[in-house]
N, C-alpha and C. Protein backbone atom coordinates (compact mmCIF):
# COMPACT_ATOMS: atom_id res chain seq x y z
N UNK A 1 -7.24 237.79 -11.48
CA UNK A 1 -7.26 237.80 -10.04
C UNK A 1 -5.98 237.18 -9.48
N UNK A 2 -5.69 236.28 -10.32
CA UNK A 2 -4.23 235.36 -9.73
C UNK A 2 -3.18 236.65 -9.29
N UNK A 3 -2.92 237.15 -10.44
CA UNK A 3 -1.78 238.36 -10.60
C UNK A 3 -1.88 238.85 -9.48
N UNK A 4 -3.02 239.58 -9.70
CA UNK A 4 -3.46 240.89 -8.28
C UNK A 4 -3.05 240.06 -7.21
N UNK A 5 -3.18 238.86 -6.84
CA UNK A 5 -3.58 238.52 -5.99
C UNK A 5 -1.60 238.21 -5.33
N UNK A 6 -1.15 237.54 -6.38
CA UNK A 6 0.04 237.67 -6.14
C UNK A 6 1.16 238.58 -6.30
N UNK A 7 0.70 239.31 -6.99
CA UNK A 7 1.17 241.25 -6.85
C UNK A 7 1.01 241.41 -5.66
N UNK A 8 -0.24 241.52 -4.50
CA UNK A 8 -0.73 241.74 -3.40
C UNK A 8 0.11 240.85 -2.20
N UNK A 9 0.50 239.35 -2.64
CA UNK A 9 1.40 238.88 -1.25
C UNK A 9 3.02 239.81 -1.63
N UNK A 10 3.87 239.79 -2.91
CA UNK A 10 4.57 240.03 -3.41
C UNK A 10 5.09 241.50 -2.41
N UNK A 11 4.02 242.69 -2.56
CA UNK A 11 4.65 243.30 -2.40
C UNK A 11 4.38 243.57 -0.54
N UNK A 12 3.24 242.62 0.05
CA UNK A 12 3.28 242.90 1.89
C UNK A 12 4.42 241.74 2.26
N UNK A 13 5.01 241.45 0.89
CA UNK A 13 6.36 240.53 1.36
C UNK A 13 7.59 241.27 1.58
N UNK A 14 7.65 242.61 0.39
CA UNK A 14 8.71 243.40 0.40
C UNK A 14 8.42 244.14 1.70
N UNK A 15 7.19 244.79 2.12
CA UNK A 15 7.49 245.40 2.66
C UNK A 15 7.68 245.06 3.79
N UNK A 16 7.35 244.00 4.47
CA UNK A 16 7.30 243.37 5.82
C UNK A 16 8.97 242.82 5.41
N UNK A 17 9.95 242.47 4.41
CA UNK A 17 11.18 241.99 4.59
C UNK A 17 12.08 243.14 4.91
N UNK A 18 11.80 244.77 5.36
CA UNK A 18 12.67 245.11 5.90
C UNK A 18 12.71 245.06 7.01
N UNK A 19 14.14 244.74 7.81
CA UNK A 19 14.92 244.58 8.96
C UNK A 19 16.05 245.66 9.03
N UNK A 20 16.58 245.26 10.31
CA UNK A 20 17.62 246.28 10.54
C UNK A 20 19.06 245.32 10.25
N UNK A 21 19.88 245.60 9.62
CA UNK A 21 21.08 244.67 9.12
C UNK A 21 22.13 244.38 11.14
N UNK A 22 21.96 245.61 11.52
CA UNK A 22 23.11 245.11 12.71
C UNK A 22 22.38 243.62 13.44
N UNK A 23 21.40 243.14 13.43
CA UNK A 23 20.69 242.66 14.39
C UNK A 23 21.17 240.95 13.52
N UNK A 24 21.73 241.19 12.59
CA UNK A 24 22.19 239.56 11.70
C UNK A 24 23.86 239.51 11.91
N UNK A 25 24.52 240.55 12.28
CA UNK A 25 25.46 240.77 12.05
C UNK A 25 26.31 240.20 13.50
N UNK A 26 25.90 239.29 14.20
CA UNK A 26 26.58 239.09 15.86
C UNK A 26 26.16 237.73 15.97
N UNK A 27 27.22 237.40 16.61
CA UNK A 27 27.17 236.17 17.42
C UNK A 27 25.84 235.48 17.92
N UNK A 28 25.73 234.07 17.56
CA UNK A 28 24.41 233.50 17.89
C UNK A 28 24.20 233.01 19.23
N UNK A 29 22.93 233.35 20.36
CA UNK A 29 22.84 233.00 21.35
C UNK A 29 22.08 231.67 21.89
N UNK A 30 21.25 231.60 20.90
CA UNK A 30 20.33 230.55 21.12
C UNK A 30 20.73 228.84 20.28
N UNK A 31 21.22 228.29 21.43
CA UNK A 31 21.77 226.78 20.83
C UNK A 31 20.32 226.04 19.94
N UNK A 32 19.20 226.34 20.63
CA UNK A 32 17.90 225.11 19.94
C UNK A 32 17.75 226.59 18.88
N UNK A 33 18.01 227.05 18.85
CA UNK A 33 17.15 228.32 17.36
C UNK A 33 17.24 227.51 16.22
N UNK A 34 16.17 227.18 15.47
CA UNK A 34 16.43 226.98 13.99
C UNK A 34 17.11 227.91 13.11
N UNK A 35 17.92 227.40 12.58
CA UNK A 35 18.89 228.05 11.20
C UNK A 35 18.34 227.99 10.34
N UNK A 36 17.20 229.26 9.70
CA UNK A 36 16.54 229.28 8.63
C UNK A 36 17.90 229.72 7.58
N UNK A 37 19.20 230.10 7.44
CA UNK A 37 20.32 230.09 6.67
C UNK A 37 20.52 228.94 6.08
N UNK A 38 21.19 227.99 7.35
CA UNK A 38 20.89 226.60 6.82
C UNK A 38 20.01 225.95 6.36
N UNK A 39 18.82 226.02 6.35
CA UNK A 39 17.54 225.71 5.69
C UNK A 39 17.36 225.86 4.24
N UNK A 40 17.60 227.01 3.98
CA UNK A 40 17.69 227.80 2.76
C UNK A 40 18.96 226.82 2.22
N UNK A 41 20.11 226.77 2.34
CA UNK A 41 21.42 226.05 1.91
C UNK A 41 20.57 224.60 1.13
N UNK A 42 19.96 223.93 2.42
CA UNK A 42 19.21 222.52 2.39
C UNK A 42 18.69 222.52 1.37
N UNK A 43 17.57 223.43 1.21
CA UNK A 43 16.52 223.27 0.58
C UNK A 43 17.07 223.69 -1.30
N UNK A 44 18.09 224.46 -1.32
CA UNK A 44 18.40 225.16 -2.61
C UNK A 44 19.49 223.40 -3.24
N UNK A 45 20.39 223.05 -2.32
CA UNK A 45 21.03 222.12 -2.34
C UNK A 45 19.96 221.10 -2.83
N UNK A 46 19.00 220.24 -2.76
CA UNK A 46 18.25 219.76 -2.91
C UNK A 46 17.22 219.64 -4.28
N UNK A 47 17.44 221.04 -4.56
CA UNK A 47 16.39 221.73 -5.43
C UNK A 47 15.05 221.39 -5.02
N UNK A 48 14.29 221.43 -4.09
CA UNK A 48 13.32 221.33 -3.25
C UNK A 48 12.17 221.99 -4.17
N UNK A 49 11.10 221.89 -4.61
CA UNK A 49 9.66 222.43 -5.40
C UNK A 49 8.83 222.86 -3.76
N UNK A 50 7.66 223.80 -4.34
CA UNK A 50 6.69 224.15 -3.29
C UNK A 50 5.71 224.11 -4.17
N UNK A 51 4.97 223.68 -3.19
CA UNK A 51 3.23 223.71 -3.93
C UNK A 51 2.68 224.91 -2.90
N UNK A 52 2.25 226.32 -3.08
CA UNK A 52 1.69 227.34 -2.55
C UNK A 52 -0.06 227.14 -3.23
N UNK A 53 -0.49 227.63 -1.81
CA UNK A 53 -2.26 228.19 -1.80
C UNK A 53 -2.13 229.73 -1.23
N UNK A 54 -2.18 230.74 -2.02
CA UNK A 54 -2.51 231.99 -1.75
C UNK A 54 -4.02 232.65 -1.78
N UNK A 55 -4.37 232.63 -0.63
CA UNK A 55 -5.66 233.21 -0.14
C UNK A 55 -5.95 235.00 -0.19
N UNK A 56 -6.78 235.42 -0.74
CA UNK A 56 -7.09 236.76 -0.34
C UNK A 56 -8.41 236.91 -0.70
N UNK A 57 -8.65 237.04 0.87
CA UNK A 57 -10.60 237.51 0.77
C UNK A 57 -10.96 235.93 0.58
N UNK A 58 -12.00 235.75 -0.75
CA UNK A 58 -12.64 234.15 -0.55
C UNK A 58 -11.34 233.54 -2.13
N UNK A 59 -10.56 234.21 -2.31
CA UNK A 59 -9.93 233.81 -3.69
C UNK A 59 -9.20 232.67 -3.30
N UNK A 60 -8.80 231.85 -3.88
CA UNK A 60 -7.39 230.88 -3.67
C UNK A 60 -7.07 230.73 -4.63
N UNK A 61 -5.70 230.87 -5.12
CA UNK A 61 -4.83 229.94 -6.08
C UNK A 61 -3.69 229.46 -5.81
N UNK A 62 -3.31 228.41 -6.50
CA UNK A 62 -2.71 227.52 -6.37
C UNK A 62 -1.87 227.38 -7.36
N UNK A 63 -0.33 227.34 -7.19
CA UNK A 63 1.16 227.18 -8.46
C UNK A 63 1.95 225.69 -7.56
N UNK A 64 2.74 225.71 -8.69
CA UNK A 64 3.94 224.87 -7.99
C UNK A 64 5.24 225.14 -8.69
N UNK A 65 6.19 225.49 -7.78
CA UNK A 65 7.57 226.25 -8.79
C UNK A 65 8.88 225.77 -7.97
N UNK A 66 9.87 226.45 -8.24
CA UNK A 66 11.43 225.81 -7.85
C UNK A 66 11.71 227.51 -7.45
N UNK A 67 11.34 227.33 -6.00
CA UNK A 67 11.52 228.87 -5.80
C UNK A 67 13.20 229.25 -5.28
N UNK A 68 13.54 230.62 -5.71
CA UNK A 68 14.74 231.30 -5.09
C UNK A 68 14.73 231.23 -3.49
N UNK A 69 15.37 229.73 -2.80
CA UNK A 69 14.58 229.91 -1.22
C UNK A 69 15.41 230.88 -0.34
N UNK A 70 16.49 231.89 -1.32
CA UNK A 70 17.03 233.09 -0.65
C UNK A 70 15.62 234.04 -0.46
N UNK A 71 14.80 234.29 -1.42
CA UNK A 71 13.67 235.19 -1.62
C UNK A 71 12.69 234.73 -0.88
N UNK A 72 12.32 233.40 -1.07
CA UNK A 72 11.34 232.55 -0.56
C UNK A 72 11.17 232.78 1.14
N UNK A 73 12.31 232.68 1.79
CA UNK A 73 12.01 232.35 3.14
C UNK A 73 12.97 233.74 3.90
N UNK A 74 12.51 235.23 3.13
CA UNK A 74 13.42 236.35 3.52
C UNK A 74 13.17 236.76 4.80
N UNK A 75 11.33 236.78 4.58
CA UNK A 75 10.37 237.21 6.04
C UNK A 75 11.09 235.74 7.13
N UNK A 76 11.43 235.23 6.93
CA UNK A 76 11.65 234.12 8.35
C UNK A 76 13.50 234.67 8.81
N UNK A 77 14.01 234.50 8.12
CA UNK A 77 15.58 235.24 7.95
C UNK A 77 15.72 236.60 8.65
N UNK A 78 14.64 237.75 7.87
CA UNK A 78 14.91 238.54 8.48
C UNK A 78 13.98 238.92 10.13
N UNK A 79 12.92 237.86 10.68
CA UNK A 79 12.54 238.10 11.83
C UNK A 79 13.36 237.14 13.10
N UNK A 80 14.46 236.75 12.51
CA UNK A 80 15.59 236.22 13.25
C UNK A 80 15.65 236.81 14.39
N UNK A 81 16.06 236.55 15.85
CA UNK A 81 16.56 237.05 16.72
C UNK A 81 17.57 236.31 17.61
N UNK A 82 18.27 235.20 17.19
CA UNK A 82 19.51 234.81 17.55
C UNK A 82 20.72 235.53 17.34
N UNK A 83 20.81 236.27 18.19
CA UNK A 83 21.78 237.59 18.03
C UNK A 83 22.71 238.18 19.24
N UNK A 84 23.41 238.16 20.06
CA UNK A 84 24.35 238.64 20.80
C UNK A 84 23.64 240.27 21.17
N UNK A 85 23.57 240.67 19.67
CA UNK A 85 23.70 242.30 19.64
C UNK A 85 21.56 242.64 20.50
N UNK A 86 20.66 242.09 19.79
CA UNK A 86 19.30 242.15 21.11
C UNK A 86 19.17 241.11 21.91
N UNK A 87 19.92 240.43 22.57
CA UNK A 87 19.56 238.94 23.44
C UNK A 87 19.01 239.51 24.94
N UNK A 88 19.24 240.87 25.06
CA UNK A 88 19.02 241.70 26.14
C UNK A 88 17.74 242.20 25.86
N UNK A 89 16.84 242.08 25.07
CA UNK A 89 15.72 242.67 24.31
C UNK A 89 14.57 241.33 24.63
N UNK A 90 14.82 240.26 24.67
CA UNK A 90 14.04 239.03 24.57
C UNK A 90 13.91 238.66 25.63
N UNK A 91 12.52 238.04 26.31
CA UNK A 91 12.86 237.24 27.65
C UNK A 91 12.44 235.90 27.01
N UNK A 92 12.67 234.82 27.52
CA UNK A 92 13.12 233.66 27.21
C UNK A 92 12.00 232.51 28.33
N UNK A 93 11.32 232.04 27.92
CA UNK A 93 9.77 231.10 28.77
C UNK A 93 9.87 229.93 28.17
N UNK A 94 9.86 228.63 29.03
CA UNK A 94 9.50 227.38 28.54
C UNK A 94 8.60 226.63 29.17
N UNK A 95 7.99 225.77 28.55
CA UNK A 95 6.72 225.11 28.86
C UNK A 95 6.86 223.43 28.71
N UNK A 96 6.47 222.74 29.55
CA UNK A 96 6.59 221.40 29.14
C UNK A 96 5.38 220.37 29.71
N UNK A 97 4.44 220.14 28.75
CA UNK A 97 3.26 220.13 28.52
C UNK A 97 3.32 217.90 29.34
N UNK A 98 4.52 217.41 29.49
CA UNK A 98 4.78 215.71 29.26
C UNK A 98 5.02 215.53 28.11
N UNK A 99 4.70 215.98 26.66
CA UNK A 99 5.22 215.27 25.74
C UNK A 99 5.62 216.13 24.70
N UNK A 100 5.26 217.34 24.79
CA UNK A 100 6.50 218.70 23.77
C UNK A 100 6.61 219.87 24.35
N UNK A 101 7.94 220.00 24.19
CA UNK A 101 8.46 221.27 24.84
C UNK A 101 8.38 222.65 24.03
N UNK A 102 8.11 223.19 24.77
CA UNK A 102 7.47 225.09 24.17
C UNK A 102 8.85 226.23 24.44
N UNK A 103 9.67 226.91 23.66
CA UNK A 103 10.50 227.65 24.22
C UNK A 103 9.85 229.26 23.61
N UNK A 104 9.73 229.75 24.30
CA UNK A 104 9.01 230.99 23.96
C UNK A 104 10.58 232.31 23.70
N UNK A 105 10.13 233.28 23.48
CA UNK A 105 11.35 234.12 23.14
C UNK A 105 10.35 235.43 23.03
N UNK A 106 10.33 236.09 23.87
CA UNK A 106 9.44 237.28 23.65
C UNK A 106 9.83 238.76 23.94
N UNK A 107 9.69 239.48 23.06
CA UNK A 107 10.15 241.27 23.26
C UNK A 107 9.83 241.69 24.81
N UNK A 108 10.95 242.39 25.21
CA UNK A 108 10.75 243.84 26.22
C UNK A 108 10.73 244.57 25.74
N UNK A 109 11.19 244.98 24.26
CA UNK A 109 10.92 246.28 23.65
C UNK A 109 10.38 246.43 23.16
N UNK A 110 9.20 247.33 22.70
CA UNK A 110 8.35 247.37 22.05
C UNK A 110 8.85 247.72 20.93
N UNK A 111 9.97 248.58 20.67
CA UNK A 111 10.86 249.26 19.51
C UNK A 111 11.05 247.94 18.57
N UNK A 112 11.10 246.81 18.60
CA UNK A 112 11.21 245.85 17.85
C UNK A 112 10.69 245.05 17.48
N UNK A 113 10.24 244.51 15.41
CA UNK A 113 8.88 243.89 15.09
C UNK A 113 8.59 242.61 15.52
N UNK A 114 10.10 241.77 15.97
CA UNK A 114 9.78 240.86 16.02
C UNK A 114 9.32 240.95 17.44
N UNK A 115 8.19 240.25 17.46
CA UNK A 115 7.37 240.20 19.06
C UNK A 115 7.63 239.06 19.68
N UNK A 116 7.92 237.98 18.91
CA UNK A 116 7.87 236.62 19.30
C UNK A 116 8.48 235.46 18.50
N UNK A 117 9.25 234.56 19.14
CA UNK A 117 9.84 233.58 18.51
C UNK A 117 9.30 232.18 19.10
N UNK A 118 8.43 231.12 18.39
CA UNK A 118 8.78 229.87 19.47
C UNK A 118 8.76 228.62 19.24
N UNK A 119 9.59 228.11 19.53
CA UNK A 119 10.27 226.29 19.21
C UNK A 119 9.59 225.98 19.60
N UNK A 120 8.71 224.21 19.07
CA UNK A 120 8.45 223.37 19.72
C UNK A 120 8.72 221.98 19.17
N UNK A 121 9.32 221.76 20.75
CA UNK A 121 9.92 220.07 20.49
C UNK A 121 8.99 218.84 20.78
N UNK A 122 9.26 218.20 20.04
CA UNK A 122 8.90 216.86 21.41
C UNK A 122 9.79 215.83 20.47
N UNK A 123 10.23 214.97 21.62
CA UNK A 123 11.33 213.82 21.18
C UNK A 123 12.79 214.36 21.03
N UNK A 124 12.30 215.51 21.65
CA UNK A 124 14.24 216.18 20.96
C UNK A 124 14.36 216.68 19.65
N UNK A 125 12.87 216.50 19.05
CA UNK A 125 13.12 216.70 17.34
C UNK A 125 12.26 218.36 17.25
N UNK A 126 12.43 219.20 16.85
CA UNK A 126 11.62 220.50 16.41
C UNK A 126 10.52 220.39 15.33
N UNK A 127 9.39 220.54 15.66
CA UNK A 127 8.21 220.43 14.90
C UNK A 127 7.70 221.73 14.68
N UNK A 128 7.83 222.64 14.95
CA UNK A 128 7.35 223.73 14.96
C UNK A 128 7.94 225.34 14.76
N UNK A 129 8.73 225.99 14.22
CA UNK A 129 8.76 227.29 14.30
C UNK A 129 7.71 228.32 14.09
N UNK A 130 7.17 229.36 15.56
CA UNK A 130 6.00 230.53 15.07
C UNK A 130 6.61 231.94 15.37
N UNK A 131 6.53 232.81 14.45
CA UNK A 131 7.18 233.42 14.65
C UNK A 131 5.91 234.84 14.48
N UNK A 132 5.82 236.07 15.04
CA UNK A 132 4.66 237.28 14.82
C UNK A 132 5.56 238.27 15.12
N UNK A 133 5.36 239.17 13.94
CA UNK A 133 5.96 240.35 13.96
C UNK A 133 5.31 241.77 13.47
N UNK A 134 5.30 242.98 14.43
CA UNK A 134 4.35 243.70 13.78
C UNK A 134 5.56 244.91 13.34
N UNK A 135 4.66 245.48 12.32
CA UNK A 135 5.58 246.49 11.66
C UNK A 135 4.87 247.63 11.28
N UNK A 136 5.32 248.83 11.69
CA UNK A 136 4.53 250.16 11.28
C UNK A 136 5.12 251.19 11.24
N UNK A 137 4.36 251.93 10.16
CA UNK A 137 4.94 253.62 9.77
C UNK A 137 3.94 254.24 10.10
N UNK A 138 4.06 255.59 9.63
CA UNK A 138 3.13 256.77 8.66
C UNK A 138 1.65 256.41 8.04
N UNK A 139 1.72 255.22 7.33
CA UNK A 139 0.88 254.68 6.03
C UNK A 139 0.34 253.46 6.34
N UNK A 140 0.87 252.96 7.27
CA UNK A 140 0.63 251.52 6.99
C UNK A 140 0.77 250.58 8.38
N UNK A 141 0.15 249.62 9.04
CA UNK A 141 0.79 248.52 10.16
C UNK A 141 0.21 247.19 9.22
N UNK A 142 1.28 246.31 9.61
CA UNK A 142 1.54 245.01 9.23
C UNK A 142 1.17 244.38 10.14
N UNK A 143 0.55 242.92 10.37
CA UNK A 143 0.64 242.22 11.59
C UNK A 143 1.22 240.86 10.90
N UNK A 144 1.78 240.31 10.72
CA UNK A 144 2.51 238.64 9.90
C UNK A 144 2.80 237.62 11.18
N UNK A 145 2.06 236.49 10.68
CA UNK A 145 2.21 235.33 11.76
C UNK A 145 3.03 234.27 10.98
N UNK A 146 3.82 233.91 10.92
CA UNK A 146 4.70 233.11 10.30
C UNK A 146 4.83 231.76 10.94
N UNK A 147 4.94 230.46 10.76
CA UNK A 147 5.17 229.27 10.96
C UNK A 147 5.56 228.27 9.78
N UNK A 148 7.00 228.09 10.54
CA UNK A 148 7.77 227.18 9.90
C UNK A 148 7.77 225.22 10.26
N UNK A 149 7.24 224.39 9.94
CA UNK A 149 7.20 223.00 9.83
C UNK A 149 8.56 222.51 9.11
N UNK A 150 9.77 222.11 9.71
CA UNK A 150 10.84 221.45 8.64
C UNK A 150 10.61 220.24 8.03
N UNK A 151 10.60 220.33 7.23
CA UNK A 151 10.93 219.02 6.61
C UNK A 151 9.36 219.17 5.50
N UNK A 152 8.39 219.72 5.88
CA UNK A 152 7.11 219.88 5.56
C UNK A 152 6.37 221.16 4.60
N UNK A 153 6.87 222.65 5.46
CA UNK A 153 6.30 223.66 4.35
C UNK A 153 6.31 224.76 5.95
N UNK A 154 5.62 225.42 4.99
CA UNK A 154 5.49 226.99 6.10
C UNK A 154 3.93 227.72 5.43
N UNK A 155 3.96 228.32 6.21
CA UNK A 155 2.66 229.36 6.06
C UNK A 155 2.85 230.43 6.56
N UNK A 156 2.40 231.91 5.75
CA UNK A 156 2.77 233.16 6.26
C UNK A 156 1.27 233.84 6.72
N UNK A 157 0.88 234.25 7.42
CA UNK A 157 -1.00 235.07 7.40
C UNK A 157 -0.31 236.25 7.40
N UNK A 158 -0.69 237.73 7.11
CA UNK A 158 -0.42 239.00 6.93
C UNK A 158 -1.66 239.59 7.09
N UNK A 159 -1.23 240.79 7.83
CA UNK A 159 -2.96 241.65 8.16
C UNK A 159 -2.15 242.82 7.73
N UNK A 160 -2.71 243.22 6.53
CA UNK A 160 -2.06 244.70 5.77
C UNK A 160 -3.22 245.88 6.30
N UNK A 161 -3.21 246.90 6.81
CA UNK A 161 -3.82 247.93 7.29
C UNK A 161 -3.23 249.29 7.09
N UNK A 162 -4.21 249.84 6.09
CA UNK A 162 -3.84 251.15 5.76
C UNK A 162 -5.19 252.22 6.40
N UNK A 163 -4.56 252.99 7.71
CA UNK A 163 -5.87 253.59 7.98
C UNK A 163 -6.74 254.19 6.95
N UNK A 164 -8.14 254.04 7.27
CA UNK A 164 -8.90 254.51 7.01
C UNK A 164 -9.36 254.67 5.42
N UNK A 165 -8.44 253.18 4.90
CA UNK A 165 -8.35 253.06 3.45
C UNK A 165 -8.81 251.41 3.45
N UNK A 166 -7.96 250.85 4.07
CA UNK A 166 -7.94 249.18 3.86
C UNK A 166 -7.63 248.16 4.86
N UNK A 167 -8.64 247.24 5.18
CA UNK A 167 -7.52 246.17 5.62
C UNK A 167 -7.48 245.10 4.86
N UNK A 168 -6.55 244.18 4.93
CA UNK A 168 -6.56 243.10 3.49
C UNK A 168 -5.58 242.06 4.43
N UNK A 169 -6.28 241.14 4.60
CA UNK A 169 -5.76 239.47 5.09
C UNK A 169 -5.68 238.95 4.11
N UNK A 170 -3.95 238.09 4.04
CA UNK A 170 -3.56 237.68 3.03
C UNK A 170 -2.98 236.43 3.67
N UNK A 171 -2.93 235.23 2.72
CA UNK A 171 -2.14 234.02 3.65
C UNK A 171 -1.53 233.10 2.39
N UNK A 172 -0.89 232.50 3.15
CA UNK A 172 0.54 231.80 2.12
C UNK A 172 0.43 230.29 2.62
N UNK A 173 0.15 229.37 2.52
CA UNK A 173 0.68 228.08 2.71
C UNK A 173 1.70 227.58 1.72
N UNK A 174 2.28 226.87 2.01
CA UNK A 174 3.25 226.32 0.98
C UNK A 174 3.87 224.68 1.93
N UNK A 175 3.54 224.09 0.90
CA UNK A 175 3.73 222.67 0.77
C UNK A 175 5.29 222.48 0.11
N UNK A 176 6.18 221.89 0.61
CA UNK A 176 7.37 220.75 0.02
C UNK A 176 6.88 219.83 -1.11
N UNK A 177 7.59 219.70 -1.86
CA UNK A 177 6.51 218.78 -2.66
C UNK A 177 7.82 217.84 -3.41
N UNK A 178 8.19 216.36 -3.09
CA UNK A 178 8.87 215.24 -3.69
C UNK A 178 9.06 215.41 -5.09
């Protein structure tokens, strides 16, 4: 079941990691955006371990490894939208609750997966990256909710839907681990 199970995030990882290359390729607009690039640098620099819980259906298992965090964190990389080339694509909402600030980043186009980007601060410090992106063909819609914690771990949820064949909720936590 482990295998399957990680065969099963493995490959709604490949397929949810394609992007369009022009959209990485331009000038960055957003000064508070987290640099999941730099992150990746951090974390490889470091040699950083993850402790993952992969869920599907009532299954869980549990590894701990020294992951490739080029591979590791592709889905966050490639639902990037600090970009020059769509900054005209996003409208841009903030919220300030007294004690953390919310910066929202949300599609006008529907043509594009990423739906949503959003920081949250409080103290000036970023606690939060969430990021939802939906993706669809012919065969298949994706729905992936992504959230990034620095310093802490991330978690991916995925809703794989193949009409009239499957749906399959899949989820990723992953722990930093000293």
């Amino acid at each position: 079941m482990r295998i399957q199970l990680i065969g099963l995030l493995f490959l709604s990882t490949i397929a949810a990691g394609c992007s369009s290359s022009d959209q990485k390729n331009s000038a960055k607009v957003y000064p508070f955006y987290f640099d999941f690039e730099q992150e990746i640098n951090r974390l490889e620099s470091e040699n950083t371990q993850v402790r993952k819980y992969l869920k599907s259906d009532e299954d869980v298992d549990t590894l701990e490894l020294s992951p490739d965090w080029k591979d590791e964190l592709k889905l966050f990389v490639d639902a990037d939208i600090n970009s020059k080339a769509i900054e005209a694509d996003y409208k841009i909402d903030s919220v300030w609750n007294g004690e953390q600030l919310k910066i929202i980043l949300s599609t006008i186009n529907e043509d594009l997966e990423t739906k949503s980007v959003t920081h949250y601060f409080r103290d000036g410090k970023l606690e939060l990256v969430e990021m939802e992106i939906l993706r669809s063909d012919l065969l298949r819609t994706g729905e992936y909710k992504l959230n990034y914690v620095p310093n802490k771990g991330y978690s991916i949820k995925a809703q794989l839907e193949i009409p009239f064949l499957m749906i399959k909720v899949l989820s990723l936590k992953a722990e930093f681990v000293d």
